[in-house]
C-alpha atoms as a PDB file:
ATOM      1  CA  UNK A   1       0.000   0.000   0.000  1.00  0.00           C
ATOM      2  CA  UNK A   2       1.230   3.475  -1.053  1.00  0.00           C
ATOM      3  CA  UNK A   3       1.968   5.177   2.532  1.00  0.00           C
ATOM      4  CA  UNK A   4       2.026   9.292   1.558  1.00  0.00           C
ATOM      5  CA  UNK A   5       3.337  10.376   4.765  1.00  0.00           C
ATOM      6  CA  UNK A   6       3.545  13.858   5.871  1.00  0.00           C
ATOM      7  CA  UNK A   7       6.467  14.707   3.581  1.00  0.00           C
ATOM      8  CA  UNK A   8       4.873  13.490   0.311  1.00  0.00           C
ATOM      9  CA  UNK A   9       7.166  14.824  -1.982  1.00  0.00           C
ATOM     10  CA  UNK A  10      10.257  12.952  -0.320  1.00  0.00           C
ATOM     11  CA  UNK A  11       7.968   9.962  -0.553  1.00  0.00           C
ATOM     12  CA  UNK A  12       7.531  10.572  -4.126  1.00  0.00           C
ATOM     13  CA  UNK A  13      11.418  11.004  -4.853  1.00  0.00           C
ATOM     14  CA  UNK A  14      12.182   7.448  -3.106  1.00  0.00           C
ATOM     15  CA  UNK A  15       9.527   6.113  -5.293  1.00  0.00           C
ATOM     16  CA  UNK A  16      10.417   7.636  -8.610  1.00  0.00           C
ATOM     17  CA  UNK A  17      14.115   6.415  -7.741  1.00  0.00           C
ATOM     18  CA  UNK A  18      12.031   2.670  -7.088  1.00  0.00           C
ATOM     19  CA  UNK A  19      10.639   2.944 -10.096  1.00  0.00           C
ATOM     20  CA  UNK A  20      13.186   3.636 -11.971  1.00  0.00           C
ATOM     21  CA  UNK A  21      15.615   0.827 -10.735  1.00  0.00           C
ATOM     22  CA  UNK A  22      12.713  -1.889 -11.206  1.00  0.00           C
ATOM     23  CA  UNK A  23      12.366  -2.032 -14.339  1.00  0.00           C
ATOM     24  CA  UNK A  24      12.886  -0.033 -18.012  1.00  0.00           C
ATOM     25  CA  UNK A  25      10.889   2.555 -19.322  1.00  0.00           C
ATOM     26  CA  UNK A  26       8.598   2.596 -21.120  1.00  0.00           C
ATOM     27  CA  UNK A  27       6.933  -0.570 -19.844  1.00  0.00           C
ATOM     28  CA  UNK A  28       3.854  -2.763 -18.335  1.00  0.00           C
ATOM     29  CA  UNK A  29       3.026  -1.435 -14.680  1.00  0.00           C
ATOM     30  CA  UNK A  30       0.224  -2.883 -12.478  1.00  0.00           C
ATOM     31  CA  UNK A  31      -1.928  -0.485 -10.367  1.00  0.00           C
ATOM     32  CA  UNK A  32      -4.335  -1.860  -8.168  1.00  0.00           C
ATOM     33  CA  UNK A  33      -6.833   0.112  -6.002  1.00  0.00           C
ATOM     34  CA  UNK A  34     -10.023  -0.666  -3.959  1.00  0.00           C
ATOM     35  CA  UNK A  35     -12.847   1.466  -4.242  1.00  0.00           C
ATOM     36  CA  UNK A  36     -16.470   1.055  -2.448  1.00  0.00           C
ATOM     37  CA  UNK A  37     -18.427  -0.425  -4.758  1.00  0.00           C
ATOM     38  CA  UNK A  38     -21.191   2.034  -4.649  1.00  0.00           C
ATOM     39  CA  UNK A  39     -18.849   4.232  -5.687  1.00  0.00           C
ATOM     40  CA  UNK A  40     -18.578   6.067  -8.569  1.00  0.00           C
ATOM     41  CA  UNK A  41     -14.602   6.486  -8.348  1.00  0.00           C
ATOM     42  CA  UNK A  42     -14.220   2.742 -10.517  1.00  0.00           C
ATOM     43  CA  UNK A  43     -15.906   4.819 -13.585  1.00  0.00           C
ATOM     44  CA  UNK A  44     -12.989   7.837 -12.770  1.00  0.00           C
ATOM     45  CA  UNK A  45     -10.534   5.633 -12.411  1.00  0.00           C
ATOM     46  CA  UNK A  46     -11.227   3.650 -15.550  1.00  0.00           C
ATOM     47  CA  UNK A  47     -11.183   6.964 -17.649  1.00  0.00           C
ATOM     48  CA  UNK A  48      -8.038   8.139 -16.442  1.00  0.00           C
ATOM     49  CA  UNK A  49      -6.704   5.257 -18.413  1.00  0.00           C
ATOM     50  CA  UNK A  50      -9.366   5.503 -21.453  1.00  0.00           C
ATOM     51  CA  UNK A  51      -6.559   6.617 -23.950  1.00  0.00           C
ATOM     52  CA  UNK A  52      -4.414   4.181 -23.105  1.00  0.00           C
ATOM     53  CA  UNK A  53      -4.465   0.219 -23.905  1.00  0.00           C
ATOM     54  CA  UNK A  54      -5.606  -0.904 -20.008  1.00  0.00           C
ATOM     55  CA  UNK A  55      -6.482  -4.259 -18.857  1.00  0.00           C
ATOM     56  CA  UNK A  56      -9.206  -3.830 -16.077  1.00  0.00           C
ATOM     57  CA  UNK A  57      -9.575  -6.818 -13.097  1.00  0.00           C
ATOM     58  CA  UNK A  58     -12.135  -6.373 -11.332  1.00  0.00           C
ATOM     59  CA  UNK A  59     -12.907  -8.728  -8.370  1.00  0.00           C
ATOM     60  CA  UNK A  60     -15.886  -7.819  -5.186  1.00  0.00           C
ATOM     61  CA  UNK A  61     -15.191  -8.575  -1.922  1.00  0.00           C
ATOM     62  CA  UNK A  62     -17.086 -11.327  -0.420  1.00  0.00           C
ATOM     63  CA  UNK A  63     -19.572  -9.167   0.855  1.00  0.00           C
ATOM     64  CA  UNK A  64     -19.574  -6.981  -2.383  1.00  0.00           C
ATOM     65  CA  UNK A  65     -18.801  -3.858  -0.316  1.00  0.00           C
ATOM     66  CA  UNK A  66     -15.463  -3.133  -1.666  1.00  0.00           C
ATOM     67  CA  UNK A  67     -14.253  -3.904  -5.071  1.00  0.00           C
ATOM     68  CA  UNK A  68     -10.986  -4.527  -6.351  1.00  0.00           C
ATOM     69  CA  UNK A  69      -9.309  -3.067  -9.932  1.00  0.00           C
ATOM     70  CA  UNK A  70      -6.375  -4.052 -11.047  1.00  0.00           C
ATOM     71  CA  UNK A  71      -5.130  -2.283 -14.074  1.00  0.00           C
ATOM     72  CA  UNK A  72      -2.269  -3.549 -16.832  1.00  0.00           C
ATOM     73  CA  UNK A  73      -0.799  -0.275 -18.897  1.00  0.00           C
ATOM     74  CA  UNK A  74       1.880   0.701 -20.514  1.00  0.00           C
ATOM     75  CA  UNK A  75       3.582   3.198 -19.428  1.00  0.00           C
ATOM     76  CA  UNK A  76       6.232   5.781 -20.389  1.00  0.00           C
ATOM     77  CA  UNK A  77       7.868   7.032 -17.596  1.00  0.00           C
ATOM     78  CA  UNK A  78       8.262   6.643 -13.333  1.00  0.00           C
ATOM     79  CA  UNK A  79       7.265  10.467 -13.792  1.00  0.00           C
ATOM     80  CA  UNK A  80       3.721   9.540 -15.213  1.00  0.00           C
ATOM     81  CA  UNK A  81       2.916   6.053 -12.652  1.00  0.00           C
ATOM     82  CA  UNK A  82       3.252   9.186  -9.934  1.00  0.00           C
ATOM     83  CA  UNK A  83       1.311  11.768 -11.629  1.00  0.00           C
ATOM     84  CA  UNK A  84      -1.599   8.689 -11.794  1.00  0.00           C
ATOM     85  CA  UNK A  85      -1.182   7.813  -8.126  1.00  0.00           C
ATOM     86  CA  UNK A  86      -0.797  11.467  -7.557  1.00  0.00           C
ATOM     87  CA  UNK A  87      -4.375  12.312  -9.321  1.00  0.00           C
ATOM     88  CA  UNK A  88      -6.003   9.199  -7.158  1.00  0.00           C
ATOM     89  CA  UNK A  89      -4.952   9.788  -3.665  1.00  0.00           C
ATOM     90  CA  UNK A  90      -7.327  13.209  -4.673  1.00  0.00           C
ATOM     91  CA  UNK A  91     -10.228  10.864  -5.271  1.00  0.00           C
ATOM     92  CA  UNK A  92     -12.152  10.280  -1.574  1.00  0.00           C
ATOM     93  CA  UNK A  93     -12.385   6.829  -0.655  1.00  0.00           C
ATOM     94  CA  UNK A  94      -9.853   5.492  -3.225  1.00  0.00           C
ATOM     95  CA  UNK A  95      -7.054   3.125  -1.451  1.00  0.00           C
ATOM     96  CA  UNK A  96      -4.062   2.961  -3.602  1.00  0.00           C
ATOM     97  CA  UNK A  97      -1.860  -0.493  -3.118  1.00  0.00           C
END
């Protein structure tokens, strides 16, 4: 789980450096959030990849409360995984992992 501390953008710079020592760019990166499924954050969170060739999993909780989306993209850059996480952890009741 993405833990944005108080000093986020010191967070951010340890994961950009992450990022960039995992693996090369451009290249496949999982997200994976969980959303209520009431919610209408899945729909936002589906667009923000809607120009891009995304692979949605979805999978409900056992009590359907919660839902699960995992999402498959390509990606250019370390700089534009954090812009995306950057843009969710703005979205209210959207847990980032």
């Amino acid at each position: 789980m993405l833990n944005v501390n108080d000093n986020k953008e010191e967070f951010y710079s340890r994961f950009f450096d992450q990022l960039s020592q995992s693996q090369n760019w451009p290249g496949i990166y999982f997200f994976k959030f969980i959303v209520k499924s009431e919610s209408d954050n899945l729909s936002k969170l589906k667009s923000i990849f809607s120009a891009k060739k995304a692979f949605f999993f979805e999978k409900k909780s056992s009590k359907k409360k919660f839902t699960s989306l995992s999402i498959k993209v390509n990606m250019n850059s370390p700089k534009e995984v954090i812009e995306i996480y950057k843009f969710c952890s703005k979205l209210k009741g959207v847990i980032a992992l």
